[in-house]
PDB file of N, CA and C in Angstrom:
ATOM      1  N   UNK A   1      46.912 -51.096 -97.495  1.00  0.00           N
ATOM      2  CA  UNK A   1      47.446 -51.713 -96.293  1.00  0.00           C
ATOM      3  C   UNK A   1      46.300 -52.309 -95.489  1.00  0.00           C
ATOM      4  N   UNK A   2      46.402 -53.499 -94.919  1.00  0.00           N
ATOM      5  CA  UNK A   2      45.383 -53.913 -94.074  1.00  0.00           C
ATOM      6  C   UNK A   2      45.380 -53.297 -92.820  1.00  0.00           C
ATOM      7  N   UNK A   3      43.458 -53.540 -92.447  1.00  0.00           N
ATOM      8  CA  UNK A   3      43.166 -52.615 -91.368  1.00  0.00           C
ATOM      9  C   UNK A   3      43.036 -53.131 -89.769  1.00  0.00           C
ATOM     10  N   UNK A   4      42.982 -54.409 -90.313  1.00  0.00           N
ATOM     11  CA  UNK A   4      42.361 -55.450 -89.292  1.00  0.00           C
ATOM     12  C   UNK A   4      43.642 -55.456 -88.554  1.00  0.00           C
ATOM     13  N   UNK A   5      43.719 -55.974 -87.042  1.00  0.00           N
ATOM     14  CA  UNK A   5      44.615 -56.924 -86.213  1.00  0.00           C
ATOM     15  C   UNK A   5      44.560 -58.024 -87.047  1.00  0.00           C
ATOM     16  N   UNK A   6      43.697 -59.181 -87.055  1.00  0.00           N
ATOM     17  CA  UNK A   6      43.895 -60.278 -88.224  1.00  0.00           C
ATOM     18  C   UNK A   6      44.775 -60.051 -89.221  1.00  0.00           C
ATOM     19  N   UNK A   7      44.486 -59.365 -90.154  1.00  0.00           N
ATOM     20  CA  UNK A   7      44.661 -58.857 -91.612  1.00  0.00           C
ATOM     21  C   UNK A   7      46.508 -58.902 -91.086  1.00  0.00           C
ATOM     22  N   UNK A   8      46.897 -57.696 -89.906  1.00  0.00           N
ATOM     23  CA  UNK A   8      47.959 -57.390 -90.209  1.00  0.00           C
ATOM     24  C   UNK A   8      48.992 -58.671 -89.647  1.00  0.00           C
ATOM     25  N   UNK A   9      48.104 -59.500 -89.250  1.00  0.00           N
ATOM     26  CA  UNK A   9      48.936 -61.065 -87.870  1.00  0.00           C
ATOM     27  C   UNK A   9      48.976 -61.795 -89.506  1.00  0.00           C
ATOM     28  N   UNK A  10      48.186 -61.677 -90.442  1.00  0.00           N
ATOM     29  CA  UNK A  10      48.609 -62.556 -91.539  1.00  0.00           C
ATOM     30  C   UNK A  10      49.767 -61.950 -92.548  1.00  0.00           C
ATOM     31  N   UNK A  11      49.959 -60.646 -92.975  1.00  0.00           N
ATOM     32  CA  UNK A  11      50.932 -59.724 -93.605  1.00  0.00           C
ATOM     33  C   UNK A  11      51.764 -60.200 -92.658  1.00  0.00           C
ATOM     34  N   UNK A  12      52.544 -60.334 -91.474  1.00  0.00           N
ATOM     35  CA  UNK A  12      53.559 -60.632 -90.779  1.00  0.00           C
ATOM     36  C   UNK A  12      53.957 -62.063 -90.686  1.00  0.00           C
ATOM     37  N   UNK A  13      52.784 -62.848 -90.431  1.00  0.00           N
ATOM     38  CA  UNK A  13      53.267 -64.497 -90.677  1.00  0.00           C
ATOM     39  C   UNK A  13      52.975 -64.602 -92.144  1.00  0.00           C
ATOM     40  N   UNK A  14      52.718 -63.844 -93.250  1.00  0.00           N
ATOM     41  CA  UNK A  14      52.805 -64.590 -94.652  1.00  0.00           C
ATOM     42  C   UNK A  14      54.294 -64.037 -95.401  1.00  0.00           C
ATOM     43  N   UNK A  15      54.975 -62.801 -94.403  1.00  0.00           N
ATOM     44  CA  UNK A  15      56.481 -62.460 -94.669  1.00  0.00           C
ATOM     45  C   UNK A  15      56.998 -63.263 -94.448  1.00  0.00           C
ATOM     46  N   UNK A  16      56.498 -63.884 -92.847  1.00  0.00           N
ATOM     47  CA  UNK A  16      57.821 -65.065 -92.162  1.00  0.00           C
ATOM     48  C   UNK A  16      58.249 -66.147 -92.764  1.00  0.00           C
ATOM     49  N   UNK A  17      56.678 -67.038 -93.421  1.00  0.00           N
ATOM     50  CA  UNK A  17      57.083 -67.814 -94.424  1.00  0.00           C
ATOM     51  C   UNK A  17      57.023 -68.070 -95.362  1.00  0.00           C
ATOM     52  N   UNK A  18      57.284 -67.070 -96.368  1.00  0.00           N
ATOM     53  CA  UNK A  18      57.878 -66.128 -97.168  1.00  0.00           C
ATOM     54  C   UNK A  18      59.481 -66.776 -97.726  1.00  0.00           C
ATOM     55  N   UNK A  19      59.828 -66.375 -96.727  1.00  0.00           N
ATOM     56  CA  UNK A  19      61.472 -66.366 -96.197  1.00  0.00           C
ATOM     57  C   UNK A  19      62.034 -67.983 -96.223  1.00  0.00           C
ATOM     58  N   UNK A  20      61.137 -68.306 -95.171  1.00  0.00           N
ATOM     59  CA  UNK A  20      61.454 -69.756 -94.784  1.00  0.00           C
ATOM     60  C   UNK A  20      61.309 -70.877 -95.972  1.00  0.00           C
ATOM     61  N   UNK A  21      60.317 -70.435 -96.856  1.00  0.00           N
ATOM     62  CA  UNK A  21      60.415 -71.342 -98.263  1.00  0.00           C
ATOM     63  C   UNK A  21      61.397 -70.830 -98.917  1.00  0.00           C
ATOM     64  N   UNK A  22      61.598 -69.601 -99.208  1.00  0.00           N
ATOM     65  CA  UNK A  22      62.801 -69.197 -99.966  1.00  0.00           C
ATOM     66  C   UNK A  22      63.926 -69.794 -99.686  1.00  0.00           C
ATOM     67  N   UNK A  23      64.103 -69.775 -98.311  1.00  0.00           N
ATOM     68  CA  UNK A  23      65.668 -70.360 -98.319  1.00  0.00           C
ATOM     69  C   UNK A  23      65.274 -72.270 -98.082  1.00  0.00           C
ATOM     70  N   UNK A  24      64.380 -72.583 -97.930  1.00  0.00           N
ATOM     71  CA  UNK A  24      64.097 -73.941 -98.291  1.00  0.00           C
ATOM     72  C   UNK A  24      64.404 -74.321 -99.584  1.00  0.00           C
ATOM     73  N   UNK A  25      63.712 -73.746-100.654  1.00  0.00           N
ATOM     74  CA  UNK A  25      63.893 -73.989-101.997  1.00  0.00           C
ATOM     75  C   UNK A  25      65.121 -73.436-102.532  1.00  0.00           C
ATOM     76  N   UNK A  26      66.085 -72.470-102.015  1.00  0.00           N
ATOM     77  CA  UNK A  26      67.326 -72.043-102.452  1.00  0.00           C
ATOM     78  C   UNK A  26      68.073 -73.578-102.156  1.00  0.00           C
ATOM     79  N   UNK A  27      68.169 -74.052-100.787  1.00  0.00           N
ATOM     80  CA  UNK A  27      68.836 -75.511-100.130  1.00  0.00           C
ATOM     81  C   UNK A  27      68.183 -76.195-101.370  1.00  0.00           C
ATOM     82  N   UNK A  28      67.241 -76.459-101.466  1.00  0.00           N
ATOM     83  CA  UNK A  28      66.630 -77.541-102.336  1.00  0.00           C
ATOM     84  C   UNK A  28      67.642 -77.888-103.943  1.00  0.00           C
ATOM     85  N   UNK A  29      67.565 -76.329-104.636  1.00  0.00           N
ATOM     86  CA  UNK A  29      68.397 -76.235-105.508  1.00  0.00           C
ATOM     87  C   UNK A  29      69.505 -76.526-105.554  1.00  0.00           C
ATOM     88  N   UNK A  30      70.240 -76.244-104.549  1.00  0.00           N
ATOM     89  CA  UNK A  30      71.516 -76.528-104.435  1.00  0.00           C
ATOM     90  C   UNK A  30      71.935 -77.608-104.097  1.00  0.00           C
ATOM     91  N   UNK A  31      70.784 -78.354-103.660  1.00  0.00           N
ATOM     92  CA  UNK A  31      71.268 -79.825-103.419  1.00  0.00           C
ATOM     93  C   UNK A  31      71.088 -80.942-104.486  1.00  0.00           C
ATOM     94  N   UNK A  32      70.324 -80.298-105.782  1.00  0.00           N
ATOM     95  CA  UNK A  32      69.941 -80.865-106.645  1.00  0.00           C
ATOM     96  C   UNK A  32      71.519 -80.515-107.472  1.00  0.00           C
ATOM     97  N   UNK A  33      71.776 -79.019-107.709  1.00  0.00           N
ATOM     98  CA  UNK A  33      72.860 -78.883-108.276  1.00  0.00           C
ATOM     99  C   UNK A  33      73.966 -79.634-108.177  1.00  0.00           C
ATOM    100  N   UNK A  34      74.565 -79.968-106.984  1.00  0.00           N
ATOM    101  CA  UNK A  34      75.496 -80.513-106.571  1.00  0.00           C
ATOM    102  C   UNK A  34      75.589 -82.033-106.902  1.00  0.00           C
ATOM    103  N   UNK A  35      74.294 -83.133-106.916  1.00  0.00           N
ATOM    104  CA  UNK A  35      74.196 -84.093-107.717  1.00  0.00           C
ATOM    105  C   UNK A  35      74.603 -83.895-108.905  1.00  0.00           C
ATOM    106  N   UNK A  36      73.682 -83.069-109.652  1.00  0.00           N
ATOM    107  CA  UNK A  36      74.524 -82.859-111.187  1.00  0.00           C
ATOM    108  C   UNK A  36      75.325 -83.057-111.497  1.00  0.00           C
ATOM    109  N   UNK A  37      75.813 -82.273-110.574  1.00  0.00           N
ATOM    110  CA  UNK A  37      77.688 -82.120-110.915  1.00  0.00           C
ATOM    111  C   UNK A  37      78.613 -83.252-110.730  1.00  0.00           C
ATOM    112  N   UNK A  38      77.780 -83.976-109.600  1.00  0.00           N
ATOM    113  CA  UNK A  38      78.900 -85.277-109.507  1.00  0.00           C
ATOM    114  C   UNK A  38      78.626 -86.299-110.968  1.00  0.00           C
ATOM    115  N   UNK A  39      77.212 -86.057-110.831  1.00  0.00           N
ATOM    116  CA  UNK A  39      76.785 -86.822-112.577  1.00  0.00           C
ATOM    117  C   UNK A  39      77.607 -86.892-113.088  1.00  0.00           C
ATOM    118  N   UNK A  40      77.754 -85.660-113.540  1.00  0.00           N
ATOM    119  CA  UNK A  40      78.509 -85.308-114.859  1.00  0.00           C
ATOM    120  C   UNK A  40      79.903 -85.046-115.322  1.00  0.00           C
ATOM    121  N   UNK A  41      80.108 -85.048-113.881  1.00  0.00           N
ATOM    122  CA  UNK A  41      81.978 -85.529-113.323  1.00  0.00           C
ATOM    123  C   UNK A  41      82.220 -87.329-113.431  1.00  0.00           C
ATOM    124  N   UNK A  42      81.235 -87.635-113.917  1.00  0.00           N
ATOM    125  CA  UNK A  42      81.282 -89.375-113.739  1.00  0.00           C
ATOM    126  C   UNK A  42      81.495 -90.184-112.336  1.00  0.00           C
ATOM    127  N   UNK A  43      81.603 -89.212-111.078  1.00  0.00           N
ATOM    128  CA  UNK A  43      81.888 -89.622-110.266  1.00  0.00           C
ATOM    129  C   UNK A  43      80.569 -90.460-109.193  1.00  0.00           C
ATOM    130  N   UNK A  44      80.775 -92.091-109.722  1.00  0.00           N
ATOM    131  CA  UNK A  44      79.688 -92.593-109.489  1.00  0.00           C
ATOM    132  C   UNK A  44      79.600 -92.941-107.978  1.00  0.00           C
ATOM    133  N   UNK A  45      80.712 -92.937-106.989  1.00  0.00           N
ATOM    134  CA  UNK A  45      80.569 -93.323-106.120  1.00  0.00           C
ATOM    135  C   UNK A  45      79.957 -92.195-104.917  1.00  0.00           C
ATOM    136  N   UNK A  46      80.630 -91.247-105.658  1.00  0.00           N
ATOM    137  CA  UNK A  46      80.347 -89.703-104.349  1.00  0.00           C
ATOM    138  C   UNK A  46      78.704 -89.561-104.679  1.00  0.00           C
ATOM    139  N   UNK A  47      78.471 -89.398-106.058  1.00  0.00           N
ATOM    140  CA  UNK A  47      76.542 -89.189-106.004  1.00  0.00           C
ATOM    141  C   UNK A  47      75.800 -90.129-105.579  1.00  0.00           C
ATOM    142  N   UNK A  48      76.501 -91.483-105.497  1.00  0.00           N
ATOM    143  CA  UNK A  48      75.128 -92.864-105.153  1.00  0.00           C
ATOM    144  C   UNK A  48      75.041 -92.350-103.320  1.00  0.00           C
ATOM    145  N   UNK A  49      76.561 -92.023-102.776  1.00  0.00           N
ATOM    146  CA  UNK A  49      76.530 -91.238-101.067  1.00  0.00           C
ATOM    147  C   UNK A  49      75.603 -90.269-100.798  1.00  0.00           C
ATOM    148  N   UNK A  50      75.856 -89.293-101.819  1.00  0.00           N
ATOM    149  CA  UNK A  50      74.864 -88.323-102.379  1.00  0.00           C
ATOM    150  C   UNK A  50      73.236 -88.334-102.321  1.00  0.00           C
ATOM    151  N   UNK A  51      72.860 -89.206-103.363  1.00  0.00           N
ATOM    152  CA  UNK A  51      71.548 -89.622-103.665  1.00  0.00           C
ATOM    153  C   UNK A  51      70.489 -89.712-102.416  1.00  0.00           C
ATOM    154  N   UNK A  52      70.749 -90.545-101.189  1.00  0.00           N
ATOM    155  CA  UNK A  52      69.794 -90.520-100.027  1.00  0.00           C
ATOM    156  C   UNK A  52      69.620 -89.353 -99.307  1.00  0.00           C
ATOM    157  N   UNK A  53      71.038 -88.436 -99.272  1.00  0.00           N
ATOM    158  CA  UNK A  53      70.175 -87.155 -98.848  1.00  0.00           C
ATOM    159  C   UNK A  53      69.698 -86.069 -99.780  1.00  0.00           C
ATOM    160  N   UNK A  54      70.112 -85.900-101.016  1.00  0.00           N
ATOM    161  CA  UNK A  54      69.069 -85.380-102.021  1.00  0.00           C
ATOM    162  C   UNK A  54      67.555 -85.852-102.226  1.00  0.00           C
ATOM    163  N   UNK A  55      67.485 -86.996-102.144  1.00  0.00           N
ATOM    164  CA  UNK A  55      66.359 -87.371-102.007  1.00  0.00           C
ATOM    165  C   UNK A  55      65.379 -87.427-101.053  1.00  0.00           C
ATOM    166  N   UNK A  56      65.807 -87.255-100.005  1.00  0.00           N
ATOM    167  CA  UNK A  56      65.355 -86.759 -98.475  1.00  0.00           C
ATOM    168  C   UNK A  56      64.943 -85.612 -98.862  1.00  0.00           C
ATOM    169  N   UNK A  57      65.588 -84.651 -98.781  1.00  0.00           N
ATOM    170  CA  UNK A  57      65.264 -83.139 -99.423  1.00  0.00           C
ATOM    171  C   UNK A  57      64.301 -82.964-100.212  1.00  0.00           C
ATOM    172  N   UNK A  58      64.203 -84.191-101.339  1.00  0.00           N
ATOM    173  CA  UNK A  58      63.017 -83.608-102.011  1.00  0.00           C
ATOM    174  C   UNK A  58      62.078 -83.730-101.708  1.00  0.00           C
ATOM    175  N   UNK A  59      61.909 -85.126-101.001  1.00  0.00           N
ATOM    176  CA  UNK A  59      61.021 -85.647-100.444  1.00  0.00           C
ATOM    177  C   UNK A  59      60.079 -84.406 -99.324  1.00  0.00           C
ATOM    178  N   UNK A  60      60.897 -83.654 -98.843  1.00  0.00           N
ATOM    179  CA  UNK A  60      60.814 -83.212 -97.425  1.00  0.00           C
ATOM    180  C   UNK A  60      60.009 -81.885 -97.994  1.00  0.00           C
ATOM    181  N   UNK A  61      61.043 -80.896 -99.486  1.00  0.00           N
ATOM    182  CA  UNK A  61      60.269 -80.003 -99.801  1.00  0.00           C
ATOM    183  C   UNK A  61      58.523 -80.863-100.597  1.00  0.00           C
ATOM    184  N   UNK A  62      58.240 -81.426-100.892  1.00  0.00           N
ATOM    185  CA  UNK A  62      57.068 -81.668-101.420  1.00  0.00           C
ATOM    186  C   UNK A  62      56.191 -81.728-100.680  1.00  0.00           C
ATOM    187  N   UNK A  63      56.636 -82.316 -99.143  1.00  0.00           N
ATOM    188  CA  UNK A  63      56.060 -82.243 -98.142  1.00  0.00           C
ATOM    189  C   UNK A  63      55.085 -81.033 -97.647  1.00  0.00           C
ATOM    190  N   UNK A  64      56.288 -80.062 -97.219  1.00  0.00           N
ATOM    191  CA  UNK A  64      56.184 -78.561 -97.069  1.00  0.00           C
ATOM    192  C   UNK A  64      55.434 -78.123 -98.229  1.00  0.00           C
ATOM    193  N   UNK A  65      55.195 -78.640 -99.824  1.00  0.00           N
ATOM    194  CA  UNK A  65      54.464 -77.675-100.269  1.00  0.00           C
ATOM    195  C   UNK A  65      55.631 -76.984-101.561  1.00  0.00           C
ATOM    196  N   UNK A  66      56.948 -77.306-100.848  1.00  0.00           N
ATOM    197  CA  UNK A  66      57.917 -75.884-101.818  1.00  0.00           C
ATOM    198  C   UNK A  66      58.043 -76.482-103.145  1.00  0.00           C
ATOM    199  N   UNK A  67      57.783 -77.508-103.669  1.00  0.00           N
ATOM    200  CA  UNK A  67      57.534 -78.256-104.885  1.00  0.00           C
ATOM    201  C   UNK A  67      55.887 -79.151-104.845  1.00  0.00           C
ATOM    202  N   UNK A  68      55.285 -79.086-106.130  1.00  0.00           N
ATOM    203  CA  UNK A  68      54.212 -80.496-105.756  1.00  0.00           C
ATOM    204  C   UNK A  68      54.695 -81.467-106.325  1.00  0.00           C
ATOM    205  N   UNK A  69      54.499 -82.180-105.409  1.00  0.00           N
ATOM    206  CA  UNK A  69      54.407 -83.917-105.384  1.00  0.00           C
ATOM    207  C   UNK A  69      54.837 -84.248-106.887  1.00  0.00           C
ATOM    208  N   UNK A  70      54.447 -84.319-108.076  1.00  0.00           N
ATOM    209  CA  UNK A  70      54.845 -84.662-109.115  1.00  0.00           C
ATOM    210  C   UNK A  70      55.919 -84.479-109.500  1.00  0.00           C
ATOM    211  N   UNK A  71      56.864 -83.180-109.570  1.00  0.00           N
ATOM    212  CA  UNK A  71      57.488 -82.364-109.196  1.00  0.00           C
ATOM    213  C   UNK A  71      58.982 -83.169-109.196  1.00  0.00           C
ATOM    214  N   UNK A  72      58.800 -84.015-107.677  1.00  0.00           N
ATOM    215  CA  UNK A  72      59.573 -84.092-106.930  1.00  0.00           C
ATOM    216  C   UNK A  72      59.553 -85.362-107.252  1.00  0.00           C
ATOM    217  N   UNK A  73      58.848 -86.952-107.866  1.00  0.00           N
ATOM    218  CA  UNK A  73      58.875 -87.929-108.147  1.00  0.00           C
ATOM    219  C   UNK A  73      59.565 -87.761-109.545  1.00  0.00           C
ATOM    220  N   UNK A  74      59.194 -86.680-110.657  1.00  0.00           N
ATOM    221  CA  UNK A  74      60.015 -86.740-111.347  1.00  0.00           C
ATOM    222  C   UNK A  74      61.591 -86.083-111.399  1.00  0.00           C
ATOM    223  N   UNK A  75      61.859 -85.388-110.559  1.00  0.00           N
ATOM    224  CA  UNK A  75      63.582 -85.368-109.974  1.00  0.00           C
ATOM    225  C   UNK A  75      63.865 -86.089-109.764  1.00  0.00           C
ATOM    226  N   UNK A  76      63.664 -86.713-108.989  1.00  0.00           N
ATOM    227  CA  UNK A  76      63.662 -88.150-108.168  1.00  0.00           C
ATOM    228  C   UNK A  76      63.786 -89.279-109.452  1.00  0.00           C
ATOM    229  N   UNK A  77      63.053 -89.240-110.218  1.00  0.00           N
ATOM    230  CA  UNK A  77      63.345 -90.636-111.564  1.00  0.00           C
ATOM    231  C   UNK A  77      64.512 -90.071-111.948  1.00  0.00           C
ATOM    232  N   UNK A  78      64.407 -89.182-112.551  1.00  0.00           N
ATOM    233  CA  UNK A  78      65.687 -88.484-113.624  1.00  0.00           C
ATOM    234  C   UNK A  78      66.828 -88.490-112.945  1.00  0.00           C
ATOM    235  N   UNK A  79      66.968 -88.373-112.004  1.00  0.00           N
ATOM    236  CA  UNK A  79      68.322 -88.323-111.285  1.00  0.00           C
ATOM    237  C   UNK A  79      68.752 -89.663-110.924  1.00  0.00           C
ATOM    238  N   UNK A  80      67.846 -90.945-110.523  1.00  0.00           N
ATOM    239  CA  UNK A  80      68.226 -92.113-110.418  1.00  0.00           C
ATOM    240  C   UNK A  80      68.412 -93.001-111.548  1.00  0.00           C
ATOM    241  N   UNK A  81      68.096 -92.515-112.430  1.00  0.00           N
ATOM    242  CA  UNK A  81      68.204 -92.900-113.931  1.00  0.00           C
ATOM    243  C   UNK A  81      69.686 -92.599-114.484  1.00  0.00           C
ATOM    244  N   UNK A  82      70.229 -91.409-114.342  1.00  0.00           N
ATOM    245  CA  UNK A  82      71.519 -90.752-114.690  1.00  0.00           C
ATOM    246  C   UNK A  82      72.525 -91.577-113.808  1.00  0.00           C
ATOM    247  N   UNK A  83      71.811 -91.938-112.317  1.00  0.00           N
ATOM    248  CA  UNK A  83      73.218 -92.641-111.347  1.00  0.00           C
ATOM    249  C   UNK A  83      73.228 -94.134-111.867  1.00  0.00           C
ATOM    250  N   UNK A  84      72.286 -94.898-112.438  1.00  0.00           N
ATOM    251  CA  UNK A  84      71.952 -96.487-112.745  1.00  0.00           C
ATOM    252  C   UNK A  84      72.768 -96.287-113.863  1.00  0.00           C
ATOM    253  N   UNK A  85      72.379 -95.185-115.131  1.00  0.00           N
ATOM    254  CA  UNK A  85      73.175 -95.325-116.208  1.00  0.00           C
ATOM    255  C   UNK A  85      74.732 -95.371-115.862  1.00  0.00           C
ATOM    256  N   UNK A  86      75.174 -94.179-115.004  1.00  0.00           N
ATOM    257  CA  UNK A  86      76.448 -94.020-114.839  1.00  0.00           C
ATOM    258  C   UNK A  86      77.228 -95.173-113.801  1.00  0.00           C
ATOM    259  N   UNK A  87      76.255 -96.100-112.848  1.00  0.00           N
ATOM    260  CA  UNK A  87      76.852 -96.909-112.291  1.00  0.00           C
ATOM    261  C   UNK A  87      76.995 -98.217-113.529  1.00  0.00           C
ATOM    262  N   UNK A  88      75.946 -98.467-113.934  1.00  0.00           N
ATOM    263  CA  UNK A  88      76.363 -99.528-115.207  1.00  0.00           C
ATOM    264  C   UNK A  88      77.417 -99.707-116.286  1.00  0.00           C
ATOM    265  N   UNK A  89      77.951 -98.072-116.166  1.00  0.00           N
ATOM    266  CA  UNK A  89      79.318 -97.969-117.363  1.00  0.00           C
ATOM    267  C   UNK A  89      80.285 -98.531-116.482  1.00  0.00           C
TER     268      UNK A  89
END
């Protein structure tokens, strides 16, 4: 256990955000999931609505750190790739 005041001000803010990425990256997932699904429901009009705030999101976790940067450009292709294919059928 740490001994320091320091030591223990970092064990308490490295719990806090801890937490705060967790449920960042839980949102993150789930907002990726939910694209999927419209994917793959063919439903091209609800994911292209979709797409700007998923992509916000990812944008936002890479930001924060909760993905790196590469990460998040390649979600970002793959998923606009699946809506171009599926808007072109």
């Amino acid at each position: 256990m740490a001994n320091t005041i320091s030591a223990l001000k970092r064990v308490r803010v490295t719990e806090r955000r801890t937490e705060i990425n967790r449920t960042r990256k839980t949102r993150l997932r789930h907002q990726i999931r939910a694209m999927r699904r419209l994917l793959e429901s063919k439903d091209a009009k609800g994911a292209a609505e979709l797409a700007s705030k998923t992509f916000s999101m990812i944008d936002r976790s890479a930001k924060w750190g909760i993905i790196k940067k590469n990460t998040a450009a390649r979600y970002k292709s793959r998923l606009t790739l699946r809506l171009r294919k599926l808007s072109a059928a």
